[in-house]
N, C-alpha and C. Protein backbone atom coordinates (compact mmCIF):
# COMPACT_ATOMS: atom_id res chain seq x y z
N UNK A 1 153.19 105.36 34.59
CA UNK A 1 153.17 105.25 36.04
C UNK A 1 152.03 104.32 36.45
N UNK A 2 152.51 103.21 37.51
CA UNK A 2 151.30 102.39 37.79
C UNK A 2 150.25 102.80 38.84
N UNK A 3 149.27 102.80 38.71
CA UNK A 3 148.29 103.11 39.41
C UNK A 3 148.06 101.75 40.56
N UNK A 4 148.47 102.58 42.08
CA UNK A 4 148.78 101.30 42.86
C UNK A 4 147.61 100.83 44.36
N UNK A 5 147.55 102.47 44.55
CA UNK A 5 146.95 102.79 45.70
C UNK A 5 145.04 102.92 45.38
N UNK A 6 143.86 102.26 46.05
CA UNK A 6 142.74 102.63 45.93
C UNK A 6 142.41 103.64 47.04
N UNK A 7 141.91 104.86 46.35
CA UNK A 7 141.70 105.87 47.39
C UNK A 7 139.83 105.60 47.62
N UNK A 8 139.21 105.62 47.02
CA UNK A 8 137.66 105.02 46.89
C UNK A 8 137.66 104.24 45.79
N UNK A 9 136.71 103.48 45.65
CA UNK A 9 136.14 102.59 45.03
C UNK A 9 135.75 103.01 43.27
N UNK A 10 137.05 102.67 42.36
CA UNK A 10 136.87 103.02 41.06
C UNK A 10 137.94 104.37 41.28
N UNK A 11 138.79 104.74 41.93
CA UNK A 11 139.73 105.62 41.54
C UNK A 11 140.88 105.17 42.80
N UNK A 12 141.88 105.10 41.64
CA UNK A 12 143.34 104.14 41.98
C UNK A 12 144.23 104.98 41.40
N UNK A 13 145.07 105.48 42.50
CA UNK A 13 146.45 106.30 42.44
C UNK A 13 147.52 105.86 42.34
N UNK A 14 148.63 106.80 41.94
CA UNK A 14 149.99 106.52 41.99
C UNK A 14 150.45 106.31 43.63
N UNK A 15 151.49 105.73 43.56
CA UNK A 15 152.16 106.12 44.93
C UNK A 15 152.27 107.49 45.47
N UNK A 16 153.00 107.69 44.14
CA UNK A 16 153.52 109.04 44.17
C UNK A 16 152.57 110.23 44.37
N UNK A 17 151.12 110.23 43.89
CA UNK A 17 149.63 110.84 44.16
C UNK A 17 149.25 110.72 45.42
N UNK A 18 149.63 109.64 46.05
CA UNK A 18 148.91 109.66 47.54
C UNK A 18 150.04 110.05 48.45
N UNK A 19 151.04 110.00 48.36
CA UNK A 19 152.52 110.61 49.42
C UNK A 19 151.85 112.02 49.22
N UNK A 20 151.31 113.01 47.70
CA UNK A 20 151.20 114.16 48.01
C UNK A 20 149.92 114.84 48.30
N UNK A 21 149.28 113.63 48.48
CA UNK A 21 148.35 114.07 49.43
C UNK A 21 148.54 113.90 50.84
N UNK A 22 149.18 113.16 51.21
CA UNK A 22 149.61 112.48 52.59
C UNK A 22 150.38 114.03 52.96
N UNK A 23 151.48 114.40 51.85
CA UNK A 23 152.06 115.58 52.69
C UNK A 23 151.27 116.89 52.37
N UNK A 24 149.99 116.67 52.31
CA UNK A 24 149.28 117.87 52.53
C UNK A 24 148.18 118.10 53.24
N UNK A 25 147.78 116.43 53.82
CA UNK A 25 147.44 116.89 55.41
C UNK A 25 147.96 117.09 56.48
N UNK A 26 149.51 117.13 56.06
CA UNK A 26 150.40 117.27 57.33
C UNK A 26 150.62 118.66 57.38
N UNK A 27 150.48 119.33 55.87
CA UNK A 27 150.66 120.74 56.13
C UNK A 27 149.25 121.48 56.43
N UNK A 28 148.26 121.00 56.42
CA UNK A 28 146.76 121.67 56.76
C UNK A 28 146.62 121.42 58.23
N UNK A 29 147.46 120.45 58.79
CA UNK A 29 147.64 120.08 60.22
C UNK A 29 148.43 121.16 60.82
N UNK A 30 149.43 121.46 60.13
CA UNK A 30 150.30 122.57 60.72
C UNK A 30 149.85 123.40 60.53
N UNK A 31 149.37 123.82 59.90
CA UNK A 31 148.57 125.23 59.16
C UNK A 31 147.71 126.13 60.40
N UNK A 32 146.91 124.79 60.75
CA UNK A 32 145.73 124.76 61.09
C UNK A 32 146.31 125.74 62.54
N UNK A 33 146.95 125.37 63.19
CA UNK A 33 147.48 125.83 64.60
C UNK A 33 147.40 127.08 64.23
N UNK A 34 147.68 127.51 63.39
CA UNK A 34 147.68 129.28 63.40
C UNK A 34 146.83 129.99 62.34
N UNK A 35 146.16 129.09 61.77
CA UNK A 35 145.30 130.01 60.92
C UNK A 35 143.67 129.01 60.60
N UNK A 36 143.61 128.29 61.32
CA UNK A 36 142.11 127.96 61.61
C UNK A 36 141.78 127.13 60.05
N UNK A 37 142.15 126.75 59.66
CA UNK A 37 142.02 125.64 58.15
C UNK A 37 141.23 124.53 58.24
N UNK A 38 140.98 123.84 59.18
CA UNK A 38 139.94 123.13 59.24
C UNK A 38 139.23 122.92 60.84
N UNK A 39 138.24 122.36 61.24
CA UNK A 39 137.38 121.98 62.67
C UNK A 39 138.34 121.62 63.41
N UNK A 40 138.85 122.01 65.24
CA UNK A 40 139.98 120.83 65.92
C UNK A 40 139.12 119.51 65.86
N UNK A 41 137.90 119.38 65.92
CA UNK A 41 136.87 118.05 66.02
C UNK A 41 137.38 117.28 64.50
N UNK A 42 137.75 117.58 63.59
CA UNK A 42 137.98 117.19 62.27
C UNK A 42 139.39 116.54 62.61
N UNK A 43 140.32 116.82 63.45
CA UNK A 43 141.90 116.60 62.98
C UNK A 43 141.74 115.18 62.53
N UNK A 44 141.15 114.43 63.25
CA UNK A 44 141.39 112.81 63.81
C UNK A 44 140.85 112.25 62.30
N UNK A 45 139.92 112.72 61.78
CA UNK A 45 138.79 112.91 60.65
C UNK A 45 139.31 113.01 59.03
N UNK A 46 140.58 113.67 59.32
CA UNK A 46 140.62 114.69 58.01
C UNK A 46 141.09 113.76 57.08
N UNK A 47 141.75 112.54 57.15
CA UNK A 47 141.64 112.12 55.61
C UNK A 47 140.19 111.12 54.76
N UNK A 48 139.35 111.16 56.24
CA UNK A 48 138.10 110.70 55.55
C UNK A 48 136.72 111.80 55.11
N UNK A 49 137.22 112.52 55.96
CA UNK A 49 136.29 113.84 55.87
C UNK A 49 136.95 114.59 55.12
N UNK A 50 137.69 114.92 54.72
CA UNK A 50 138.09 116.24 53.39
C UNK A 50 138.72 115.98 52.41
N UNK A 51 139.86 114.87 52.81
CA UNK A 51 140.86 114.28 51.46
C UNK A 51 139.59 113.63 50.53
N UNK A 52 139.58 111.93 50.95
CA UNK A 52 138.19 111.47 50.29
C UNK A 52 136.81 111.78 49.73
N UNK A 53 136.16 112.94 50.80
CA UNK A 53 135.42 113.57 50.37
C UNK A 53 135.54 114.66 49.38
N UNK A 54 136.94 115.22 49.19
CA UNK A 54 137.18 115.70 48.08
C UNK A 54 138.00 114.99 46.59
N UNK A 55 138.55 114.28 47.00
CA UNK A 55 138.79 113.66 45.80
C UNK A 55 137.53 112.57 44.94
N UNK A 56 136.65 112.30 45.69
CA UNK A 56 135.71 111.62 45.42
C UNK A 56 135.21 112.89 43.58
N UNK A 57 135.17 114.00 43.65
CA UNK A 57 134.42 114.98 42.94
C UNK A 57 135.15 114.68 41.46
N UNK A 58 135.78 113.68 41.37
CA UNK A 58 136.98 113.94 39.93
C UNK A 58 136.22 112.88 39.62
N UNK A 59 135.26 111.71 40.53
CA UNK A 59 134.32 110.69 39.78
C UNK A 59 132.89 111.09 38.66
N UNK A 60 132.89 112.15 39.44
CA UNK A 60 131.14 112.48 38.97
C UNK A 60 131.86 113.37 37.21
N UNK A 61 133.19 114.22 37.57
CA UNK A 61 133.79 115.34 36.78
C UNK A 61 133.18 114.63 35.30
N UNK A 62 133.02 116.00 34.04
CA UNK A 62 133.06 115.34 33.08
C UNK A 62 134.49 115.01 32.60
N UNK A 63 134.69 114.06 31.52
CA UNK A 63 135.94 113.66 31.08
C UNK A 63 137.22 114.18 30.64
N UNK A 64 136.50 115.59 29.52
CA UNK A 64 137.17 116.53 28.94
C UNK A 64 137.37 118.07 29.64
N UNK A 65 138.49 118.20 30.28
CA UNK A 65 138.80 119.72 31.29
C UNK A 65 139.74 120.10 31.01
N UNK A 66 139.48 121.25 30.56
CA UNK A 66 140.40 122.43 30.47
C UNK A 66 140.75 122.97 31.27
N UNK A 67 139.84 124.19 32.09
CA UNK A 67 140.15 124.65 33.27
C UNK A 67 138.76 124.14 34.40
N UNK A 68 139.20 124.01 35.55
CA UNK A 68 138.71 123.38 36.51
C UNK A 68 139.45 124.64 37.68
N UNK A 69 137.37 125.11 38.29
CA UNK A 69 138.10 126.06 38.93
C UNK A 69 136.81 126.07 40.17
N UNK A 70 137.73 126.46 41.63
CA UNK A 70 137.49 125.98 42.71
C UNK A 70 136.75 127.38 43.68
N UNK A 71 136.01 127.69 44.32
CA UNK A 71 135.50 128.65 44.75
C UNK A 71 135.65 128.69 46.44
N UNK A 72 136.12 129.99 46.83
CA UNK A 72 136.03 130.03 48.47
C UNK A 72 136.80 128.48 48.99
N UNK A 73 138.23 128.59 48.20
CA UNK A 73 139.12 127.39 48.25
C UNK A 73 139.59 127.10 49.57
N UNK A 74 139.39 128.22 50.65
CA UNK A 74 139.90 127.89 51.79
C UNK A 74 141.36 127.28 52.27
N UNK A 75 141.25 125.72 53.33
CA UNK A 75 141.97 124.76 53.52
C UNK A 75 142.58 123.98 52.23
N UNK A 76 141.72 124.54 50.72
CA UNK A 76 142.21 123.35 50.11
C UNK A 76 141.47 122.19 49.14
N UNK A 77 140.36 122.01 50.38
CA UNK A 77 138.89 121.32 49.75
C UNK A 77 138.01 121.67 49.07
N UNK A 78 137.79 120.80 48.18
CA UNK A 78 138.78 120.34 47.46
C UNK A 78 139.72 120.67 46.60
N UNK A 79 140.14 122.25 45.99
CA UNK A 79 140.70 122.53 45.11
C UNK A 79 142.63 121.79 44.85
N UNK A 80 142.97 121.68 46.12
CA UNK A 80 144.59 121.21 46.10
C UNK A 80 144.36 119.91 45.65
N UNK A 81 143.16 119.31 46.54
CA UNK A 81 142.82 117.25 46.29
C UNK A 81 142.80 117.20 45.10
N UNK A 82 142.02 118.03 44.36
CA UNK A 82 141.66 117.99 42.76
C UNK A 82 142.99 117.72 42.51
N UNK A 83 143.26 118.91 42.31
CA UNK A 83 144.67 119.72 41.55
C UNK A 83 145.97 118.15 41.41
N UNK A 84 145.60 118.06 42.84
CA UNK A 84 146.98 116.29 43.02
C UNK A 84 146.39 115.27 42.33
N UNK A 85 145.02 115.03 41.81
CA UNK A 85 144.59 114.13 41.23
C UNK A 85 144.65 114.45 39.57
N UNK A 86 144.29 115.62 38.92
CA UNK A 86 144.35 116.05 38.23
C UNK A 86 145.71 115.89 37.33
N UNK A 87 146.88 116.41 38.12
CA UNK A 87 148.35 116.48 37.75
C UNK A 87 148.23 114.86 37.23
N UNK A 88 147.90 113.82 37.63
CA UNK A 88 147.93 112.12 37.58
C UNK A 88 147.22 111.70 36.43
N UNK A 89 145.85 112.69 36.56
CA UNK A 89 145.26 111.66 35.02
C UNK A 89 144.71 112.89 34.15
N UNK A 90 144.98 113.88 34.44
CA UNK A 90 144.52 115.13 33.59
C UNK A 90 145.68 116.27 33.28
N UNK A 91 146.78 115.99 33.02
CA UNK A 91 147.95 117.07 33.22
C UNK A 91 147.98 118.27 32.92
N UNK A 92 147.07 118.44 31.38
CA UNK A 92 146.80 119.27 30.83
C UNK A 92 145.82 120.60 31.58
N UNK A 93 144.78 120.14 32.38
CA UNK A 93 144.23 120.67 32.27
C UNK A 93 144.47 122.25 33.99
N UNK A 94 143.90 123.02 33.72
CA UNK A 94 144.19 124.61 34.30
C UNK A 94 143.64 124.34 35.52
N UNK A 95 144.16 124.24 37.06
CA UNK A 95 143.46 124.59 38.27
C UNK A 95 143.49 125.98 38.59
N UNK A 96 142.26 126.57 39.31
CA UNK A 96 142.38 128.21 39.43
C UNK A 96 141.67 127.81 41.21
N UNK A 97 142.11 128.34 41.80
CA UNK A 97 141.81 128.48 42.61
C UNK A 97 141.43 130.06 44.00
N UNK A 98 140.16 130.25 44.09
CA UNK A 98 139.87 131.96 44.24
C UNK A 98 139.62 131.67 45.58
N UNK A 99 140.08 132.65 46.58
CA UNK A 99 140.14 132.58 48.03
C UNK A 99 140.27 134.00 48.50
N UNK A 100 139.25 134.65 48.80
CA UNK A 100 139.67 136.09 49.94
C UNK A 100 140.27 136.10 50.57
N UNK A 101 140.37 135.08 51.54
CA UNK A 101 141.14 135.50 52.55
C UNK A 101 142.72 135.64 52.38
N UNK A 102 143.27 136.42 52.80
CA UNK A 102 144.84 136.93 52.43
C UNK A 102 145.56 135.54 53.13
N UNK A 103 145.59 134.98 54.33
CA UNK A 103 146.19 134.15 54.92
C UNK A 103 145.88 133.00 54.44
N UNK A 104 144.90 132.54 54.27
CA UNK A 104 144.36 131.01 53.47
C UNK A 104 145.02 131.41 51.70
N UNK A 105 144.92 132.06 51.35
CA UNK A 105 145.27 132.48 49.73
C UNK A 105 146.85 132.17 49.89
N UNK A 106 147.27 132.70 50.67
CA UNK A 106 148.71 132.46 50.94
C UNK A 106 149.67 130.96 51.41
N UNK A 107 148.16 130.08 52.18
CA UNK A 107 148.72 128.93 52.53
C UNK A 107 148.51 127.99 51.11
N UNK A 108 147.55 128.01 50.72
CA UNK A 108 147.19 127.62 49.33
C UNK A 108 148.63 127.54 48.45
N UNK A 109 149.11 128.96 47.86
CA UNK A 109 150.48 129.10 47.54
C UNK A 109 151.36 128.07 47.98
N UNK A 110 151.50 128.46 49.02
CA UNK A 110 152.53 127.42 49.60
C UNK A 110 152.50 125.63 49.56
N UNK A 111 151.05 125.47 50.07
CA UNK A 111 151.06 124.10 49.48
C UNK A 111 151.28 123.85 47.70
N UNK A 112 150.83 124.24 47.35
CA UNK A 112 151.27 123.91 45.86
C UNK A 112 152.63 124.05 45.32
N UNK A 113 153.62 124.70 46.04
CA UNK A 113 154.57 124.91 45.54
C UNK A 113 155.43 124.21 46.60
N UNK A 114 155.29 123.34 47.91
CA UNK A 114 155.57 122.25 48.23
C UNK A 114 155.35 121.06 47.78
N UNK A 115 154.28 120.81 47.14
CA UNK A 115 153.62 119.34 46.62
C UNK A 115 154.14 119.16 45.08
N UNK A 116 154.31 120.46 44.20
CA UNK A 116 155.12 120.59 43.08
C UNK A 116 153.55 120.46 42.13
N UNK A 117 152.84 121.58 42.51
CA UNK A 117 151.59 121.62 41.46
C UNK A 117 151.65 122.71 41.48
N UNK A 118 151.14 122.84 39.49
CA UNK A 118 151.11 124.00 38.64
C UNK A 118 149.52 124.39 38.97
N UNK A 119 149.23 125.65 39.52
CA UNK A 119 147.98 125.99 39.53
C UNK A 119 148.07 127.62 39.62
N UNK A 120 146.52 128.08 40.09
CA UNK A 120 146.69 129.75 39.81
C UNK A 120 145.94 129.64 41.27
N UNK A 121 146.64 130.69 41.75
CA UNK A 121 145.36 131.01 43.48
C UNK A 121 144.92 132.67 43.25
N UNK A 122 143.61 132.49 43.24
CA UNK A 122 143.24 134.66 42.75
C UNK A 122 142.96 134.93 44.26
N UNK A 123 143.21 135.99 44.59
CA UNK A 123 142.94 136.44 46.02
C UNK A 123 141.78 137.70 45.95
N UNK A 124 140.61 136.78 45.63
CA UNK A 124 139.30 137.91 45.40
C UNK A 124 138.64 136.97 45.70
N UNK A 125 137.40 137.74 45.69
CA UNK A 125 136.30 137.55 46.26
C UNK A 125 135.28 136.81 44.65
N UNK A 126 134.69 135.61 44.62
CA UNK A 126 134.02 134.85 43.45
C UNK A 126 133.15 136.06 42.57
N UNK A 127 132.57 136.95 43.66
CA UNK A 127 131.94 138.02 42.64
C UNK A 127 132.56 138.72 42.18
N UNK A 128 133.37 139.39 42.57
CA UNK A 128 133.92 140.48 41.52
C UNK A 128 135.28 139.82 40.74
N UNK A 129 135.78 138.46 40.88
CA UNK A 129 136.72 137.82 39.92
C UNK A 129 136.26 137.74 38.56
N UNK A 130 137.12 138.55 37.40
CA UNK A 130 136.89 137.94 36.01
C UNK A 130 135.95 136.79 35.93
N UNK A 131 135.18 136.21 34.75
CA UNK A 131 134.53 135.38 34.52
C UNK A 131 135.68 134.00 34.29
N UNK A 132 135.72 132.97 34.60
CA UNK A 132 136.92 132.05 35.09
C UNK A 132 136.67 131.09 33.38
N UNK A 133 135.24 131.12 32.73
CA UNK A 133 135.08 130.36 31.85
C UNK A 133 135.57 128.42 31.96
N UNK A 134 135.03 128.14 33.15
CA UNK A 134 135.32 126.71 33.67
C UNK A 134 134.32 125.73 32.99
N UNK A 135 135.30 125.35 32.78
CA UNK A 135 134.90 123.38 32.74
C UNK A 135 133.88 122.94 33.49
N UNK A 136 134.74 123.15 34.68
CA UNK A 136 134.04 122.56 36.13
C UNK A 136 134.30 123.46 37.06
N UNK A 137 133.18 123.51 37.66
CA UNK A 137 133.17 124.56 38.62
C UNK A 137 133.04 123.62 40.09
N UNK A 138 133.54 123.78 41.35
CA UNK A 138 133.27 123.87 42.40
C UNK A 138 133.23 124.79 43.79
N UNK A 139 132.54 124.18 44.68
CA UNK A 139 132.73 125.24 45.89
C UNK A 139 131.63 123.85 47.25
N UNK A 140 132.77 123.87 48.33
CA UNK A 140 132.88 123.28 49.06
C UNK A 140 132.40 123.93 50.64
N UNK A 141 131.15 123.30 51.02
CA UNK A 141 131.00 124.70 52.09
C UNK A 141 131.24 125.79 52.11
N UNK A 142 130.57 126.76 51.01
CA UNK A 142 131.16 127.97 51.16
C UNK A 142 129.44 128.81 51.27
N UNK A 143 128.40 128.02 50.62
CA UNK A 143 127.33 128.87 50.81
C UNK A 143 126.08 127.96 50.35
N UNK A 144 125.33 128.53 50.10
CA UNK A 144 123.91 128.34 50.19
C UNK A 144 123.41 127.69 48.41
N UNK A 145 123.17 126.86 47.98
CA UNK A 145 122.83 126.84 46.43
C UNK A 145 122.24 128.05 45.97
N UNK A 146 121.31 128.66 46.32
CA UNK A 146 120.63 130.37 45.94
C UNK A 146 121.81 131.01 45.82
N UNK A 147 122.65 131.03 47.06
CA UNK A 147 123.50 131.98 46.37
C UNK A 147 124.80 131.80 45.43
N UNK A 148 125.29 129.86 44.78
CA UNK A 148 126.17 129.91 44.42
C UNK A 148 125.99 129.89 42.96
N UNK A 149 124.53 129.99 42.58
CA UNK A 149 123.33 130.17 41.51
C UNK A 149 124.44 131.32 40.39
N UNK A 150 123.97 132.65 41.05
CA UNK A 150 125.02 133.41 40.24
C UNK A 150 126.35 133.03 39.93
N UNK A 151 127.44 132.86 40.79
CA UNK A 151 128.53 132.31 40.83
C UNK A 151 128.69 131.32 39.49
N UNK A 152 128.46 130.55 39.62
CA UNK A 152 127.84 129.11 38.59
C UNK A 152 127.64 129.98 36.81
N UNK A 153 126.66 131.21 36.90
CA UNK A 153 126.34 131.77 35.58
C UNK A 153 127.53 132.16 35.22
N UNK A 154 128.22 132.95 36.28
CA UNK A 154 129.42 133.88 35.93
C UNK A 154 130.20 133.10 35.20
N UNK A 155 131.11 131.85 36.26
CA UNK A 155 132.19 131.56 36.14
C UNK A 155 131.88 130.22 35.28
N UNK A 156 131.13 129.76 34.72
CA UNK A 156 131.34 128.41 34.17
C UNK A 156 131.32 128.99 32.74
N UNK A 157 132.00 128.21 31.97
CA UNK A 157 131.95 128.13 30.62
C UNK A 157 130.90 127.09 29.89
N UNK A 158 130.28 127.75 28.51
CA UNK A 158 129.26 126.88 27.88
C UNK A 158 129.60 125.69 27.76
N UNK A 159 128.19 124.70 28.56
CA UNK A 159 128.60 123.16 28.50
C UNK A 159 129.14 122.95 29.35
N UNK A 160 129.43 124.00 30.62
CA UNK A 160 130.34 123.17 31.73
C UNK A 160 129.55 122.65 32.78
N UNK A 161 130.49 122.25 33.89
CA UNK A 161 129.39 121.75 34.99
C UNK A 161 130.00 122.32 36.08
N UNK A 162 128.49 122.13 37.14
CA UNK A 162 128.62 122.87 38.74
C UNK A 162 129.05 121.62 40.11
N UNK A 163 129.91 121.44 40.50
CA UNK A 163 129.87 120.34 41.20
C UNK A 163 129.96 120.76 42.80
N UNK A 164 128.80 120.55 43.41
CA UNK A 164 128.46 121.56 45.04
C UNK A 164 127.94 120.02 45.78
N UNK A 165 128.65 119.84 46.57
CA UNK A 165 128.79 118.86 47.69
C UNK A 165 127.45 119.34 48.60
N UNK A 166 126.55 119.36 48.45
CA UNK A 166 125.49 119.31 49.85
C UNK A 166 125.61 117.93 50.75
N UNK A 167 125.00 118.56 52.11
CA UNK A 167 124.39 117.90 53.70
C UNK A 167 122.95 117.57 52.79
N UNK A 168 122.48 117.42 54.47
CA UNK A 168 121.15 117.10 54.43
C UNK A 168 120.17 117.66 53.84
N UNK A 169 120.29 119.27 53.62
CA UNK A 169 119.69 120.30 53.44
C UNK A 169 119.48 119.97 51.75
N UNK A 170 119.86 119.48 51.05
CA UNK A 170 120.49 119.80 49.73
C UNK A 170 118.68 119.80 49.30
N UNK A 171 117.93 118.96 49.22
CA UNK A 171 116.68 119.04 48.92
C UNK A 171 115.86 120.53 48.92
N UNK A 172 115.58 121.02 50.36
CA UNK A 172 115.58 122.08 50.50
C UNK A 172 115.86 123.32 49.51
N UNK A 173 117.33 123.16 49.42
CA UNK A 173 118.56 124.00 48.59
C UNK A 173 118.21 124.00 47.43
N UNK A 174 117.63 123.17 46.96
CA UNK A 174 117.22 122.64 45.55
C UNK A 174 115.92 123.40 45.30
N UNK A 175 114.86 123.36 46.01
CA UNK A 175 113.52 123.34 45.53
C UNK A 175 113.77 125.67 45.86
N UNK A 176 114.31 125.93 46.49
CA UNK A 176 114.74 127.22 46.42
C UNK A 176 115.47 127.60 45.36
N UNK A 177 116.42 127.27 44.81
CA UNK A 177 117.14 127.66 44.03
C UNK A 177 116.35 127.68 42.41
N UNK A 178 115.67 126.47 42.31
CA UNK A 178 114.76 126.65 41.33
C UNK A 178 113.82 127.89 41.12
N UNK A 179 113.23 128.13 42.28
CA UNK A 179 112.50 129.01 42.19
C UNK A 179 112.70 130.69 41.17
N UNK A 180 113.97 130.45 40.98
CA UNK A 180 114.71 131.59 40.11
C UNK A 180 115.54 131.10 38.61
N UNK A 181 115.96 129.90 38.98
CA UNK A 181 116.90 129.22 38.45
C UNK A 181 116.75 127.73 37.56
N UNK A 182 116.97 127.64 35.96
CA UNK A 182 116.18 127.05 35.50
C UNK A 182 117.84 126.01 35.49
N UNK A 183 117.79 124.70 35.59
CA UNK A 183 119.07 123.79 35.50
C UNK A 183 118.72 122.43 35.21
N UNK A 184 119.89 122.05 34.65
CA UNK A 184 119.39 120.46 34.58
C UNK A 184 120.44 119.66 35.77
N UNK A 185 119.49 118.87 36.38
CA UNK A 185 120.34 118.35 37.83
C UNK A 185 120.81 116.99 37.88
N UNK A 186 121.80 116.47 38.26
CA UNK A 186 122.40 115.25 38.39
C UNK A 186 122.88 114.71 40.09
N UNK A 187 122.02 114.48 41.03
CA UNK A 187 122.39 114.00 42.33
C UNK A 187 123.10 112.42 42.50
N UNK A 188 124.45 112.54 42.95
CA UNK A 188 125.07 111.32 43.03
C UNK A 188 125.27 111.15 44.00
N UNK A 189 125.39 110.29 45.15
CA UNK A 189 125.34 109.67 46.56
C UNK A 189 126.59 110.09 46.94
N UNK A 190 127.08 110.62 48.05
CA UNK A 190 128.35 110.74 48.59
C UNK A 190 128.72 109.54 48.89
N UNK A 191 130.28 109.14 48.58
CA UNK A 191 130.89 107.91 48.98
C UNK A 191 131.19 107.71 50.63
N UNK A 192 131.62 108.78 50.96
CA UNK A 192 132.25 109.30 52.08
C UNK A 192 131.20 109.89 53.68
N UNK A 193 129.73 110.22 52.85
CA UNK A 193 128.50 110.49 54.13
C UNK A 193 127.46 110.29 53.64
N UNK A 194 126.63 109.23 54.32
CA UNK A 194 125.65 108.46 54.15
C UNK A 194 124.32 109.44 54.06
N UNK A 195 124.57 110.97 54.60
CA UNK A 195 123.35 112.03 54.59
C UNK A 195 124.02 113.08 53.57
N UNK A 196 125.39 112.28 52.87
CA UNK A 196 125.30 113.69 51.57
C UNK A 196 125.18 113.52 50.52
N UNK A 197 125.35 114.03 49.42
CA UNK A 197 125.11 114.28 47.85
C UNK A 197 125.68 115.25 47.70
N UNK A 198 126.19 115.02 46.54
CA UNK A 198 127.01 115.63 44.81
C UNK A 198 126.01 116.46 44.21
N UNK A 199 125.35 117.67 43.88
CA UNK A 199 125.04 118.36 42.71
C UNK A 199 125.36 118.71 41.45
N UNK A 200 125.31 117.91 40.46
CA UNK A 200 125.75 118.08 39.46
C UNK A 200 124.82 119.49 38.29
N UNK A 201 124.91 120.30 38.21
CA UNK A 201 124.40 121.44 37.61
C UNK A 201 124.75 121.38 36.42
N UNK A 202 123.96 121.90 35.10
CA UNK A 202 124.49 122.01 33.98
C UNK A 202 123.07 122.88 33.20
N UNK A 203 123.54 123.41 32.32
CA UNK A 203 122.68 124.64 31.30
C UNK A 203 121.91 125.49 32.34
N UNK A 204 122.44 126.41 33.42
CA UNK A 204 122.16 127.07 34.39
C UNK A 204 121.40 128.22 33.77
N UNK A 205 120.04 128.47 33.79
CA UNK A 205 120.10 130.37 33.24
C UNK A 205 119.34 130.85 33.97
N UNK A 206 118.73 131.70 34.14
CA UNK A 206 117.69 132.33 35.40
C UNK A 206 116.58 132.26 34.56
N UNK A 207 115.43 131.61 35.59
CA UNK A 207 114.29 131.49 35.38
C UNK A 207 113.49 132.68 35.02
């Protein structure tokens, strides 16, 4: 399959990869009317603010993934973006995707089984879910680095990595989280916001 479409700079899709992303901001658009999936200030936004900004995370990813698993998945971001990018140059490898909420867990479902992606959606809560043993771990606005610290021990597998999208704050986030937490860190520039950064986490153990 030819790789036709540039979604950012150094990652080039199928046609067929970007139609299913295309039809899955149309369903986070519909979604949204009745179950609150993303900002109304975002609609106008959303394929530069959540598509891009989430597919951007498969640049920093390491090469070799098994399972690749997504935390407080919400709308989607990025775990579905992955998942459609993934199916394209990673086929093999396991999306899991963990979401409390009963109604978002449920839209999740549904997009994937409209877009025609193989994935898992757990409808629990990141702490008390089995240990996920990931590759790659993410979580997209869902909390604080201190607290996604544990999360990160639980669910990653030896040798894997933490990939947490910070704002401005991330510095901050950082010099706290250490304070408990011994890691080796990798900050990569957001493509997509000129005040964010990529956390790349790896050999996590408590200080």
């Amino acid at each position: 399959m030819t790789a036709e479409i540039a979604l950012l700079p150094g990652l080039h899709v199928s046609r067929e990869t970007e139609a299913r992303l295309r039809a899955f901001t149309a369903l986070v658009l519909k979604w949204t009317a009745t179950i609150n999936l993303i900002a109304v200030a975002d609609h106008g936004q959303l394929w530069q603010r959540h598509v891009l900004d989430s597919a951007q995370l498969v640049l920093v990813a390491p090469a070799r993934i098994v399972r690749w698993a997504d935390l407080g998945s919400g709308g989607g971001f990025p775990g579905i973006v992955v998942a459609a990018l993934l199916a394209e140059f990673n086929p093999g490898a396991r999306m899991s995707l963990v979401e409390s909420d009963q109604r978002k867990a449920t839209f999740l479902r549904q997009a994937a089984r409209l877009l025609g992606l193989s994935l898992d959606v757990i409808t629990a809560r990141a702490e008390t879910t089995a240990p996920l043993q990931a590759d790659v771990l993410t979580a997209r606005a869902l909390a604080k680095l201190t607290d996604l610290m544990p999360l990160a021990e639980r669910h990653l597998a030896t040798g894997g990595t933490a990939l947490f999208p910070k704002g401005r704050t991330s510095n901050n986030e950082i010099a706290a989280a250490r304070a408990h937490w011994a890691f080796d860190l990798q900050q990569t520039p957001s493509m997509t916001d000129a005040s964010a950064t990529i956390l790349g986490l790896q050999r996590i153990t408590r200080a």
